[in-house]
PDB file of N, CA and C in Angstrom:
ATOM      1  N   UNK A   1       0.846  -1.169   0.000  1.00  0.00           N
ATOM      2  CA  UNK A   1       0.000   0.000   0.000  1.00  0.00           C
ATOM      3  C   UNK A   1       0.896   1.238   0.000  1.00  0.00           C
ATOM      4  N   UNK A   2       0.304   2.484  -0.690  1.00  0.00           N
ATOM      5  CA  UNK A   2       1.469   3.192  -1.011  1.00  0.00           C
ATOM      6  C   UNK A   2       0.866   4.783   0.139  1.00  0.00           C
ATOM      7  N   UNK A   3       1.629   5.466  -0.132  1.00  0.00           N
ATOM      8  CA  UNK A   3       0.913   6.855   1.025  1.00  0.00           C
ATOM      9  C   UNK A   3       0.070   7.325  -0.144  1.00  0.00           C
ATOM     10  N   UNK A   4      -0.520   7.336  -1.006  1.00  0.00           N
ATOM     11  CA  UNK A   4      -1.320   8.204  -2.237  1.00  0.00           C
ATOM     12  C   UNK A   4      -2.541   7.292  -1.521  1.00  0.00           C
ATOM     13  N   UNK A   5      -2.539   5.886  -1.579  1.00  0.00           N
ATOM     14  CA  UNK A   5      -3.385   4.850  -1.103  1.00  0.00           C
ATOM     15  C   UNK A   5      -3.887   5.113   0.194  1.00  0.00           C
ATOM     16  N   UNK A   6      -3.013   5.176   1.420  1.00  0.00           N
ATOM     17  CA  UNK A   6      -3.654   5.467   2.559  1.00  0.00           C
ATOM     18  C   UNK A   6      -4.146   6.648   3.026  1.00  0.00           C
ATOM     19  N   UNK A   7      -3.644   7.887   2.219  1.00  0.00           N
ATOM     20  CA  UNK A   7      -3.726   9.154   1.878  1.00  0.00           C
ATOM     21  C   UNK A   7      -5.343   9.433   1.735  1.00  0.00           C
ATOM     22  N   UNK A   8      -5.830   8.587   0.852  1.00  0.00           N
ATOM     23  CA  UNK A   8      -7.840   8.359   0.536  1.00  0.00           C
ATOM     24  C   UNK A   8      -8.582   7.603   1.765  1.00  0.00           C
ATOM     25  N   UNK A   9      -7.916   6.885   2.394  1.00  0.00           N
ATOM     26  CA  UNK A   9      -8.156   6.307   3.424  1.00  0.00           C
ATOM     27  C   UNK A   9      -8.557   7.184   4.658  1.00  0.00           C
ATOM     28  N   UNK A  10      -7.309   8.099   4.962  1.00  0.00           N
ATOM     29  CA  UNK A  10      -7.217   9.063   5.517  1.00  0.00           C
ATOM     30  C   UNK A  10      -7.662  10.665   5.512  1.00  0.00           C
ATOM     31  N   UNK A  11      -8.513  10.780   4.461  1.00  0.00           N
ATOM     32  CA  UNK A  11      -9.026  11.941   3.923  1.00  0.00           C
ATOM     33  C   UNK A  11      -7.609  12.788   4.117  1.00  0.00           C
ATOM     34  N   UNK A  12      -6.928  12.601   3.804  1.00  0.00           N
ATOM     35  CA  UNK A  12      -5.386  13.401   3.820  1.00  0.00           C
ATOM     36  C   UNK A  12      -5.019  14.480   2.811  1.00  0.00           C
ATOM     37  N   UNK A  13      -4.403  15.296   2.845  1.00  0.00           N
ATOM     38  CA  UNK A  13      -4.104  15.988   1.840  1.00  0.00           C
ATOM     39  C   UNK A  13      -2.504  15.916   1.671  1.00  0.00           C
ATOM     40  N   UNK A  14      -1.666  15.732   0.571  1.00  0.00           N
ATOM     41  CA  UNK A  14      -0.296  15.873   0.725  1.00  0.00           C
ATOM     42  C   UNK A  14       0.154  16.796   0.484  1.00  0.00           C
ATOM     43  N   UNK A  15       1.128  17.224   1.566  1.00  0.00           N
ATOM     44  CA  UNK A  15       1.482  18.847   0.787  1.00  0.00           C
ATOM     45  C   UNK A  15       2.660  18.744   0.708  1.00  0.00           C
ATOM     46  N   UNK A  16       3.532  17.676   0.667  1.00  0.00           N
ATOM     47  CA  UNK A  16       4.527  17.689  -0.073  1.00  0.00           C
ATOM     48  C   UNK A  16       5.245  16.394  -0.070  1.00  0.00           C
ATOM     49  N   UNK A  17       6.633  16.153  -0.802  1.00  0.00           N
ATOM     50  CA  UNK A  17       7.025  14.820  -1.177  1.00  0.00           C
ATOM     51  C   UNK A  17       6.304  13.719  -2.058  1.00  0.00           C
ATOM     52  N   UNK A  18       6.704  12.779  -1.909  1.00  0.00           N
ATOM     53  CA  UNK A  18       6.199  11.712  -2.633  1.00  0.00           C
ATOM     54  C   UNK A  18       5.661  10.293  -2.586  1.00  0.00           C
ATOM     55  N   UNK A  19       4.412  10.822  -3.223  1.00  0.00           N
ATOM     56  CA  UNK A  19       2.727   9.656  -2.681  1.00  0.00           C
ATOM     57  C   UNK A  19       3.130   8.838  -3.057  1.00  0.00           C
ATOM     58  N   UNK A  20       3.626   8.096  -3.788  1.00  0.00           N
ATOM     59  CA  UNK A  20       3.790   6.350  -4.515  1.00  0.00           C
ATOM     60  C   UNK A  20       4.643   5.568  -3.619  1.00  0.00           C
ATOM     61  N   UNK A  21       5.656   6.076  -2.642  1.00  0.00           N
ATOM     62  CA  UNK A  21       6.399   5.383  -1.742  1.00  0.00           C
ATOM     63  C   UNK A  21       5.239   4.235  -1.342  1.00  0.00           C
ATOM     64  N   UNK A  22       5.808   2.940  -0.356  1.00  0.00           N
ATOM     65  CA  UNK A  22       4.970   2.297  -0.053  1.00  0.00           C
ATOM     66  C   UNK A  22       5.758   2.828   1.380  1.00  0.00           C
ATOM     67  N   UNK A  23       4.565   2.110   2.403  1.00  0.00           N
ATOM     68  CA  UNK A  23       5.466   2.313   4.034  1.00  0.00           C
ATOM     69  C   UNK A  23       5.189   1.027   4.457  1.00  0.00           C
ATOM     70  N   UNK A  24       5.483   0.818   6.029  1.00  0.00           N
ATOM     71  CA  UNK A  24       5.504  -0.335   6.708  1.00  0.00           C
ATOM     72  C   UNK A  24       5.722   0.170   8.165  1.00  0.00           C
ATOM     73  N   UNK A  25       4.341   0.158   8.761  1.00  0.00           N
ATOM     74  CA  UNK A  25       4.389   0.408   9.872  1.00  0.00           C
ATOM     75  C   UNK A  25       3.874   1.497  10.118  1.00  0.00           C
ATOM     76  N   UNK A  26       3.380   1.568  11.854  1.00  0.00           N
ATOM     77  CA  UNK A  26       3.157   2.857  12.112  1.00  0.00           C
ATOM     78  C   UNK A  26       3.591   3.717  13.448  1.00  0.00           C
ATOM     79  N   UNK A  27       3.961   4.788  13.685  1.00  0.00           N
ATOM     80  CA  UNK A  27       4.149   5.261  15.021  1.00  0.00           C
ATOM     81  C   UNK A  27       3.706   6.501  15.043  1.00  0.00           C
ATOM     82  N   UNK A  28       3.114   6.586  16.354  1.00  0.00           N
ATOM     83  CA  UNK A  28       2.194   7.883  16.853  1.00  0.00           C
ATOM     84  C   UNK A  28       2.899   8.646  18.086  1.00  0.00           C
ATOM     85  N   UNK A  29       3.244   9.599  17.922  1.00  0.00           N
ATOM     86  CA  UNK A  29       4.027  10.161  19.202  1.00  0.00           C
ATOM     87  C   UNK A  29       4.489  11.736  18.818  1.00  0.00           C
ATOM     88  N   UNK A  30       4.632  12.882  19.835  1.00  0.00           N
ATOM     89  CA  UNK A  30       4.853  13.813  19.582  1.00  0.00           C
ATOM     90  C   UNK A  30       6.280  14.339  20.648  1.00  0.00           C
ATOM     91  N   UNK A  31       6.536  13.497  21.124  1.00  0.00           N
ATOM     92  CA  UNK A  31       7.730  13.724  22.136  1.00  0.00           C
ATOM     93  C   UNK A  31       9.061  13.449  21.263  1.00  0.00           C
ATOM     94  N   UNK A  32       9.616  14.587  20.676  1.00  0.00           N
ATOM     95  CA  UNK A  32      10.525  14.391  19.425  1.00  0.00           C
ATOM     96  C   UNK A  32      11.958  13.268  19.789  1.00  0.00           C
ATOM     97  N   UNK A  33      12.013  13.415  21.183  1.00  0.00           N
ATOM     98  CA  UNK A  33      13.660  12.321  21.783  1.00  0.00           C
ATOM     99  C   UNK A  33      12.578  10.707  21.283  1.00  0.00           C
ATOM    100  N   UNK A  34      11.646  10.710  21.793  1.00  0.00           N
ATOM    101  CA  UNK A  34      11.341   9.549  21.963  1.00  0.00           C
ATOM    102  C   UNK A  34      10.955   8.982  20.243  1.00  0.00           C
ATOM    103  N   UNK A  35      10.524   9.838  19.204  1.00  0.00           N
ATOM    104  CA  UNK A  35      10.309  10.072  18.477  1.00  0.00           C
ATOM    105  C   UNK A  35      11.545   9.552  17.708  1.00  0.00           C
ATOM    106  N   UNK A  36      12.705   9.963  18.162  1.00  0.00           N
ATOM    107  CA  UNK A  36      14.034   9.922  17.316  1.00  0.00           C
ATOM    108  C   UNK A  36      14.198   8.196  17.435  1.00  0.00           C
ATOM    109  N   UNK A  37      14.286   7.284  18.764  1.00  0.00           N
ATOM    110  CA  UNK A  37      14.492   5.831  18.591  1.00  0.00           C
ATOM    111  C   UNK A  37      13.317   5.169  17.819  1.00  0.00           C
ATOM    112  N   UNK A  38      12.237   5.917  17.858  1.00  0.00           N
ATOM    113  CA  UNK A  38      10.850   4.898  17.830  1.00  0.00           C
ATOM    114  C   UNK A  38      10.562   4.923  16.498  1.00  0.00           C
ATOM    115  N   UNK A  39      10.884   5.775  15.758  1.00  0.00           N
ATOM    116  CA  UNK A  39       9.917   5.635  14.071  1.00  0.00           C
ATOM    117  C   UNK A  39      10.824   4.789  13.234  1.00  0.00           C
ATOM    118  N   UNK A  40      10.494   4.009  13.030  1.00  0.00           N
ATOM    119  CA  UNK A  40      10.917   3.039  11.875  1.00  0.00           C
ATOM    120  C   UNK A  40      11.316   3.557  10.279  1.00  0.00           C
ATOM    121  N   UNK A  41      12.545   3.163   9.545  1.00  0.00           N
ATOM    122  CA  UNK A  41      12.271   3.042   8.253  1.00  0.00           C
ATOM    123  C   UNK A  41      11.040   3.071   7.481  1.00  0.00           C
ATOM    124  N   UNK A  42      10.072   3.530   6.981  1.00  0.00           N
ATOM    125  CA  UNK A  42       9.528   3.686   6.228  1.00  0.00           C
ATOM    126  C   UNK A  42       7.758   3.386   6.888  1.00  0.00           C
ATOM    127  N   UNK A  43       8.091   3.792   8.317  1.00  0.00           N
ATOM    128  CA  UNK A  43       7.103   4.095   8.941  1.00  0.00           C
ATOM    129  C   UNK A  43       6.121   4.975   8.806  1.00  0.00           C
ATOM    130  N   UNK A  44       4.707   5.453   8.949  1.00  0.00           N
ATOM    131  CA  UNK A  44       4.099   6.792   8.794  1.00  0.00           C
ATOM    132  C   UNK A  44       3.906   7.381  10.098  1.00  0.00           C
ATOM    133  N   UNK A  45       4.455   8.380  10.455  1.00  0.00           N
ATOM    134  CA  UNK A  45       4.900   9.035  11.472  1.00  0.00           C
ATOM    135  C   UNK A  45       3.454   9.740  11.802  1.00  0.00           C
ATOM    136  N   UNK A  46       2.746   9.708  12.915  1.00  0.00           N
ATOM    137  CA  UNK A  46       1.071  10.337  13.302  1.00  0.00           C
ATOM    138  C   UNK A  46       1.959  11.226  14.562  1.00  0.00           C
ATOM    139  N   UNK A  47       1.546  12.495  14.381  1.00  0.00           N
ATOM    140  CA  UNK A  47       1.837  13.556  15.107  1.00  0.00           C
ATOM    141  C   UNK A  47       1.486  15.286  14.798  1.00  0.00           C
ATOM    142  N   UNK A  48       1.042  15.640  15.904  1.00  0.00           N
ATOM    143  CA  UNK A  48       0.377  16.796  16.176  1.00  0.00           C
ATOM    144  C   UNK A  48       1.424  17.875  16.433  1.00  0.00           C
ATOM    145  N   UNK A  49       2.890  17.683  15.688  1.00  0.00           N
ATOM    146  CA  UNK A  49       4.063  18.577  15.951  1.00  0.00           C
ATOM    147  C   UNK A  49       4.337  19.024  14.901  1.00  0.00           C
ATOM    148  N   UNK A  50       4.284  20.505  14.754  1.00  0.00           N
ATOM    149  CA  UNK A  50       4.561  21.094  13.471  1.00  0.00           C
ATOM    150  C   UNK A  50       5.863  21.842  12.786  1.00  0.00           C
ATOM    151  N   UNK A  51       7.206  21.819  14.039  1.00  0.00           N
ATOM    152  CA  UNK A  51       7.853  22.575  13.693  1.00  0.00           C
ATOM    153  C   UNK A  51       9.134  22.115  12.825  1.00  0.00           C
ATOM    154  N   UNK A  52      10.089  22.917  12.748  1.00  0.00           N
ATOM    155  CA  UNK A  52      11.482  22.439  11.611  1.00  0.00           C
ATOM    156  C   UNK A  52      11.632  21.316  12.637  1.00  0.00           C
ATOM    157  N   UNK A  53      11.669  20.976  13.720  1.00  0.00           N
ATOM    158  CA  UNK A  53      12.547  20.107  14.397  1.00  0.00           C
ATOM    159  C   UNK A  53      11.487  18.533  14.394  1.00  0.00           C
ATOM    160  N   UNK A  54      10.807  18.612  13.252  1.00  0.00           N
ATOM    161  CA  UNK A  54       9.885  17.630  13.330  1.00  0.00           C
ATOM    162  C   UNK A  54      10.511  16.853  12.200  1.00  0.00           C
ATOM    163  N   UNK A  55      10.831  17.338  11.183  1.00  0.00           N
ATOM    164  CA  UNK A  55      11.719  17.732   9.671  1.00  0.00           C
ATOM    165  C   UNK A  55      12.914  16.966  10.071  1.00  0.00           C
ATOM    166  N   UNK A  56      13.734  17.587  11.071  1.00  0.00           N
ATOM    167  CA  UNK A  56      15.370  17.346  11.221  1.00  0.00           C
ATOM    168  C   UNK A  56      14.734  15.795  11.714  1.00  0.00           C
ATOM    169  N   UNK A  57      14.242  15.485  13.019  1.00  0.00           N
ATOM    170  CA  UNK A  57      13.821  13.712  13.350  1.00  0.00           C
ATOM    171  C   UNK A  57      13.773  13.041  11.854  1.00  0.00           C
ATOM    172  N   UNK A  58      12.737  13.339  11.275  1.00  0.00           N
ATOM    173  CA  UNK A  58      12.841  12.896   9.664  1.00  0.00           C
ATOM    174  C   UNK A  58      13.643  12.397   9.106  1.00  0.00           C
ATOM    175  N   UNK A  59      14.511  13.440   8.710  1.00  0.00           N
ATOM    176  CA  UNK A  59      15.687  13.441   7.822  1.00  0.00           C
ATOM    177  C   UNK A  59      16.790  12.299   8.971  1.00  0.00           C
ATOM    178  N   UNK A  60      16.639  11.979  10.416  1.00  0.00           N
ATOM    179  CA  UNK A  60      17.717  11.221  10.588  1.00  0.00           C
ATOM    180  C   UNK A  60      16.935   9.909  10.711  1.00  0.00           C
ATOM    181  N   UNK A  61      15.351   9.216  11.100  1.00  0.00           N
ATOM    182  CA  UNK A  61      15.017   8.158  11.042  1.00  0.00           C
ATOM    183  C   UNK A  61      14.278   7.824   9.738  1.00  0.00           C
ATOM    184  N   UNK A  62      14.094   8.946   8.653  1.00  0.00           N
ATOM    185  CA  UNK A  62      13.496   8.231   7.694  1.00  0.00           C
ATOM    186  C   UNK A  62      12.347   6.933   7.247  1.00  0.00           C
ATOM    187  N   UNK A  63      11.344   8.265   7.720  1.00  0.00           N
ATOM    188  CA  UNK A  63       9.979   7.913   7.734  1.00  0.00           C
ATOM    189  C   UNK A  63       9.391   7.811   6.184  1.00  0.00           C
ATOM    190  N   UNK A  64       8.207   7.044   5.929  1.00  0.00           N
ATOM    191  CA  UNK A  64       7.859   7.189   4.214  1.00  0.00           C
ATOM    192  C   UNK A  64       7.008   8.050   4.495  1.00  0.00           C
ATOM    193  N   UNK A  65       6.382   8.878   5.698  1.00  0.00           N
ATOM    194  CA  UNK A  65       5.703  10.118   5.764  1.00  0.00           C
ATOM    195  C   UNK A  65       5.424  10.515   6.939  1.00  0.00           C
ATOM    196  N   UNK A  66       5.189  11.797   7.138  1.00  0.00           N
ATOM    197  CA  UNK A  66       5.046  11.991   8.577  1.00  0.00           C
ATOM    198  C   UNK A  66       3.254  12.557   8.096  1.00  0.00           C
ATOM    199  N   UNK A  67       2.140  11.938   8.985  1.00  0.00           N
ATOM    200  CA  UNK A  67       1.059  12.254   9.475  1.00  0.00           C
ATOM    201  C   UNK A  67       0.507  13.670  10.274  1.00  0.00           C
ATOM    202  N   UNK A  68       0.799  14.674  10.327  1.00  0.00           N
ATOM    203  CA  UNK A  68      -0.176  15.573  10.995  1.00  0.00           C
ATOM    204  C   UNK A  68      -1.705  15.760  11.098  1.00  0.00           C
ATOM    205  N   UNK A  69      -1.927  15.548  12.248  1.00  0.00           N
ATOM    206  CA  UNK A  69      -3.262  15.022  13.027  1.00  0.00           C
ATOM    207  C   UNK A  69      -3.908  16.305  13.193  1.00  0.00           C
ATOM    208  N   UNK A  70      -5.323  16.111  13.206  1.00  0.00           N
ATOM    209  CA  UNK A  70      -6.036  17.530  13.849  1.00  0.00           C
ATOM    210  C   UNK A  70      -5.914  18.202  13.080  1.00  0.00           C
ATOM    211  N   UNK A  71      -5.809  19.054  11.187  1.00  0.00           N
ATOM    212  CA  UNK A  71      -5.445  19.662  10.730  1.00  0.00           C
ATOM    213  C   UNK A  71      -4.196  20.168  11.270  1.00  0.00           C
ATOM    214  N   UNK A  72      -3.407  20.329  11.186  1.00  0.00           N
ATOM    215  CA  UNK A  72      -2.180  20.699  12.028  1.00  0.00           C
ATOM    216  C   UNK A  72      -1.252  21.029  10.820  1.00  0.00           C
ATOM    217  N   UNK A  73      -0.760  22.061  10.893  1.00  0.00           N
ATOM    218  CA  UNK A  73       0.226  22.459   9.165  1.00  0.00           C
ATOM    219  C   UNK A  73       1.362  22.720   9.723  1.00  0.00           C
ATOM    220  N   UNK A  74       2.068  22.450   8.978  1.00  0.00           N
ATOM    221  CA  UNK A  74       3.654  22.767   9.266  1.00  0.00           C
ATOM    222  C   UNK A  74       4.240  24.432   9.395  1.00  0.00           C
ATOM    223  N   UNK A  75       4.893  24.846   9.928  1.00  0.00           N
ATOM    224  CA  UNK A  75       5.155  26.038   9.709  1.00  0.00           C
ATOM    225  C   UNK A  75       5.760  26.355   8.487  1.00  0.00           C
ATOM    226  N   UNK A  76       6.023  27.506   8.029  1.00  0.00           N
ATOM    227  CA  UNK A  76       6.388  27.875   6.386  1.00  0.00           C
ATOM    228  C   UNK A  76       8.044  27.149   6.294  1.00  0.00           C
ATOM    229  N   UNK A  77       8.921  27.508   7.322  1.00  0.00           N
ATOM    230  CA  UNK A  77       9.910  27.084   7.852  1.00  0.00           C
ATOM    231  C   UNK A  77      10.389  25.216   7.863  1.00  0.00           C
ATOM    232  N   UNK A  78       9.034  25.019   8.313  1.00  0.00           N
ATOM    233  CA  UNK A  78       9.288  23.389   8.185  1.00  0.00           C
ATOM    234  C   UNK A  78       8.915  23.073   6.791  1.00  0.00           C
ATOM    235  N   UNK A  79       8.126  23.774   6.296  1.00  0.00           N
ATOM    236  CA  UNK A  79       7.168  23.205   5.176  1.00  0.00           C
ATOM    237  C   UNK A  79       8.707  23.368   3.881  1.00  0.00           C
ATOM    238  N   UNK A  80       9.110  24.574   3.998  1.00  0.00           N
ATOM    239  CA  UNK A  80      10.406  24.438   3.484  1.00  0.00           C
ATOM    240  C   UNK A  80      11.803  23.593   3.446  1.00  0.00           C
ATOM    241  N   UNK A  81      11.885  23.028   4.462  1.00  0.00           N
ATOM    242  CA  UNK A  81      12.964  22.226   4.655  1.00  0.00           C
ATOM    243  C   UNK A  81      12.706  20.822   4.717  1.00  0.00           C
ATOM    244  N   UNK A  82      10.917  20.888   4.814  1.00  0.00           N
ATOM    245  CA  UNK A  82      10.518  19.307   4.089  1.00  0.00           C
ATOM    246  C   UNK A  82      10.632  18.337   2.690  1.00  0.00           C
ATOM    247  N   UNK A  83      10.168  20.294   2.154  1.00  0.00           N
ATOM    248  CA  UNK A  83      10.633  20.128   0.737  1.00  0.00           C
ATOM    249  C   UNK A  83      11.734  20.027   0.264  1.00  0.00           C
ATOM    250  N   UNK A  84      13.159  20.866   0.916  1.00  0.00           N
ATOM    251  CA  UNK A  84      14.561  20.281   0.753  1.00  0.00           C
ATOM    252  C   UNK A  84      15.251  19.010   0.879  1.00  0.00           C
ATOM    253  N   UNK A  85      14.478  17.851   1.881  1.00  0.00           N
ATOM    254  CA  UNK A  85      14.661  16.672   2.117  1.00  0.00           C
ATOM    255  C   UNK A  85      14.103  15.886   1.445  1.00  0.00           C
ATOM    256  N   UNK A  86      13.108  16.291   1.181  1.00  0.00           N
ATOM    257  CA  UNK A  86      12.398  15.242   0.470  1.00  0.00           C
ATOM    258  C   UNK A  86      11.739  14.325   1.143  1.00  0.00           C
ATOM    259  N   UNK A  87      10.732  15.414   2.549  1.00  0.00           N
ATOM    260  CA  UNK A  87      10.483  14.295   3.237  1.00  0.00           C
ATOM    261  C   UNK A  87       8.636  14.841   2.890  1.00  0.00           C
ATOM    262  N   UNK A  88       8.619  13.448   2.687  1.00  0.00           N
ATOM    263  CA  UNK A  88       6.593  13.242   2.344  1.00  0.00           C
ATOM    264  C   UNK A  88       5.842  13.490   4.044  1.00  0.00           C
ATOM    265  N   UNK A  89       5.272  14.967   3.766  1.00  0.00           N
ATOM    266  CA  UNK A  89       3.979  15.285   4.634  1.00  0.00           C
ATOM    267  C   UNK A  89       2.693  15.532   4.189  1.00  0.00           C
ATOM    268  N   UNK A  90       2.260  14.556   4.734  1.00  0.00           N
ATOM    269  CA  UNK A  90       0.216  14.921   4.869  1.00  0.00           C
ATOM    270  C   UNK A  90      -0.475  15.473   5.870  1.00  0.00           C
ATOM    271  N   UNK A  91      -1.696  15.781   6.081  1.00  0.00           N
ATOM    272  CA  UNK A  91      -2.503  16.392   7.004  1.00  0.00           C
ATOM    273  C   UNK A  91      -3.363  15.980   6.757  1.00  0.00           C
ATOM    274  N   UNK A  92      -4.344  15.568   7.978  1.00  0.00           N
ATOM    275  CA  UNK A  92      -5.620  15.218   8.048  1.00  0.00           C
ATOM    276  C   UNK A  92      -6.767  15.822   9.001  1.00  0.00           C
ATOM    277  N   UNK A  93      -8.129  15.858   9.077  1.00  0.00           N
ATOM    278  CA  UNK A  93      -8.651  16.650  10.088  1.00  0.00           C
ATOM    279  C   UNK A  93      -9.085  15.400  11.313  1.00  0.00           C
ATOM    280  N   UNK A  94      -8.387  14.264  10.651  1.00  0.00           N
ATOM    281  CA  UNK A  94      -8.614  13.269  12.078  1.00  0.00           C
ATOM    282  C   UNK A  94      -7.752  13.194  13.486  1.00  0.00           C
ATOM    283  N   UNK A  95      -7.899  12.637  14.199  1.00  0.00           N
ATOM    284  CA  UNK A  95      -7.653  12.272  15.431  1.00  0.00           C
ATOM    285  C   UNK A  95      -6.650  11.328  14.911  1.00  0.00           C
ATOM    286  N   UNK A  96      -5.360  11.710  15.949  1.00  0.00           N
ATOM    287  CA  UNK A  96      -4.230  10.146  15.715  1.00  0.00           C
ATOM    288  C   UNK A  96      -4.557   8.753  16.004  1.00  0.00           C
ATOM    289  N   UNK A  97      -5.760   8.654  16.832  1.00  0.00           N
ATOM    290  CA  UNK A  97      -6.558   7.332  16.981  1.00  0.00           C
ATOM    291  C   UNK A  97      -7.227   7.060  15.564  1.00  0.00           C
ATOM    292  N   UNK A  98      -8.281   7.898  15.365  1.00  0.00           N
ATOM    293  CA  UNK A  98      -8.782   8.275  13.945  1.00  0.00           C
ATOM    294  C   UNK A  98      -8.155   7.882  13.057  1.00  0.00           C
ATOM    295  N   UNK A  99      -6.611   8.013  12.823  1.00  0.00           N
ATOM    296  CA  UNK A  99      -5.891   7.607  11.567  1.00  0.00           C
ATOM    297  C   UNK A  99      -5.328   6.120  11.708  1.00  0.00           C
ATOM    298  N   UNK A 100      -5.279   6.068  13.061  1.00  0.00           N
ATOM    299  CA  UNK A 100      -4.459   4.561  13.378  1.00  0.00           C
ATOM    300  C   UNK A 100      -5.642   3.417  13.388  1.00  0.00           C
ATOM    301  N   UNK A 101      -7.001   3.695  13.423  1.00  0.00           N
ATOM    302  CA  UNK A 101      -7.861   2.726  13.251  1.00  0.00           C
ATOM    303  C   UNK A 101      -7.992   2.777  11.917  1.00  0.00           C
ATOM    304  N   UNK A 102      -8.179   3.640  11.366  1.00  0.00           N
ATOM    305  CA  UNK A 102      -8.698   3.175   9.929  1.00  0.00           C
ATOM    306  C   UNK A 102      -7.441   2.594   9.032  1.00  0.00           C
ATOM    307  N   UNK A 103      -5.875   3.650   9.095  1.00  0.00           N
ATOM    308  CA  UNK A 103      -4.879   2.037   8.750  1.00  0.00           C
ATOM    309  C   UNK A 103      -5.059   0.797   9.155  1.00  0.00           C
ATOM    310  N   UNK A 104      -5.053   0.426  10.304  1.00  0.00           N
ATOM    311  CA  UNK A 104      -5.201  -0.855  10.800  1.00  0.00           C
ATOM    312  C   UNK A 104      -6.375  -1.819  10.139  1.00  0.00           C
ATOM    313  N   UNK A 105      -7.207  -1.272  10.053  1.00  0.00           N
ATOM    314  CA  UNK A 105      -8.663  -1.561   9.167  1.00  0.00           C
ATOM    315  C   UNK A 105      -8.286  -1.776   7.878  1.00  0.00           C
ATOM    316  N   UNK A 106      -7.148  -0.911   6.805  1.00  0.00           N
ATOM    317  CA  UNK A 106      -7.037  -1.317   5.513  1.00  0.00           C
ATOM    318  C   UNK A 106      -5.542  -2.257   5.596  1.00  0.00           C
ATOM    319  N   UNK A 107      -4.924  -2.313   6.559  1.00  0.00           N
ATOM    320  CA  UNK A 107      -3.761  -2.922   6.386  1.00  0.00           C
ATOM    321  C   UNK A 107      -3.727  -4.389   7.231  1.00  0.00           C
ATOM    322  N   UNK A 108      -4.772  -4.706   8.348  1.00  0.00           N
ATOM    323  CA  UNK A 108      -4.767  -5.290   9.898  1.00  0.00           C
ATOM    324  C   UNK A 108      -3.295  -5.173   9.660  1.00  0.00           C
ATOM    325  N   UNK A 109      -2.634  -4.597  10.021  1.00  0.00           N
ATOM    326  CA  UNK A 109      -1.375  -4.158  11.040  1.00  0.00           C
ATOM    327  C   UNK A 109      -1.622  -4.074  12.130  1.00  0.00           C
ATOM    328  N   UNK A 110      -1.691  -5.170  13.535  1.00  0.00           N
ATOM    329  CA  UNK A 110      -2.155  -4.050  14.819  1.00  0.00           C
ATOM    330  C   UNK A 110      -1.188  -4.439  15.301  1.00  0.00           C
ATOM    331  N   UNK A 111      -0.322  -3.984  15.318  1.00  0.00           N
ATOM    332  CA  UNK A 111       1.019  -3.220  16.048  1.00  0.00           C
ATOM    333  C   UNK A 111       1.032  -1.771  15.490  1.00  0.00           C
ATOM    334  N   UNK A 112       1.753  -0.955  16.755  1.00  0.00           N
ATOM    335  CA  UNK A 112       1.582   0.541  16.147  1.00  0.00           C
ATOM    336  C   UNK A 112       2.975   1.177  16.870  1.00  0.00           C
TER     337      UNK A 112
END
């Protein structure tokens, strides 16, 4: 399943990077230290944190997207240096529960 795929799932919008990646896995967390051991390779990252330092975690665990929950937008700042990395962000107006049930529902993945 690719993020363009769970993206419809998720009533998501992408506002940047690239939808065709596939991922594997999921982690939900906004505590950026804990954030840094916990997200997996090509994980989709669910979090309600919008700033550059959400970006830099990114760029060192290399996520296939990071999730922003609650409508939640990146600052112009992050939104910029997402786009320099090349790291794939979406937004949704769901709840991080909200997004983690309905993956789980198209993937049964229940580990999170």
């Amino acid at each position: 399943m690719t993020i363009r795929d769970i993206s419809q799932v998720i009533e998501a919008e992408v506002i940047c990077g690239d939808d065709q990646k596939p991922f594997e896995g999921v982690y939900v967390g906004d505590l950026l230290s804990r954030a840094m051991s916990h997200v997996g390779y090509d994980n989709l990252w669910v979090t309600i944190m919008s700033n550059t330092n959400v970006i830099a975690v990114a760029t060192l665990t290399e996520p296939a997207a990071i999730i922003l929950a609650e409508d939640v937008r990146l600052s112009e700042e992050a939104l910029g240096n997402a786009r320099a990395n090349d790291i794939t962000v979406l937004t949704t107006g769901l709840s991080a529960y909200e997004i983690c049930a309905r993956v789980s529902c198209v993937t049964g993945e229940r580990k999170a």
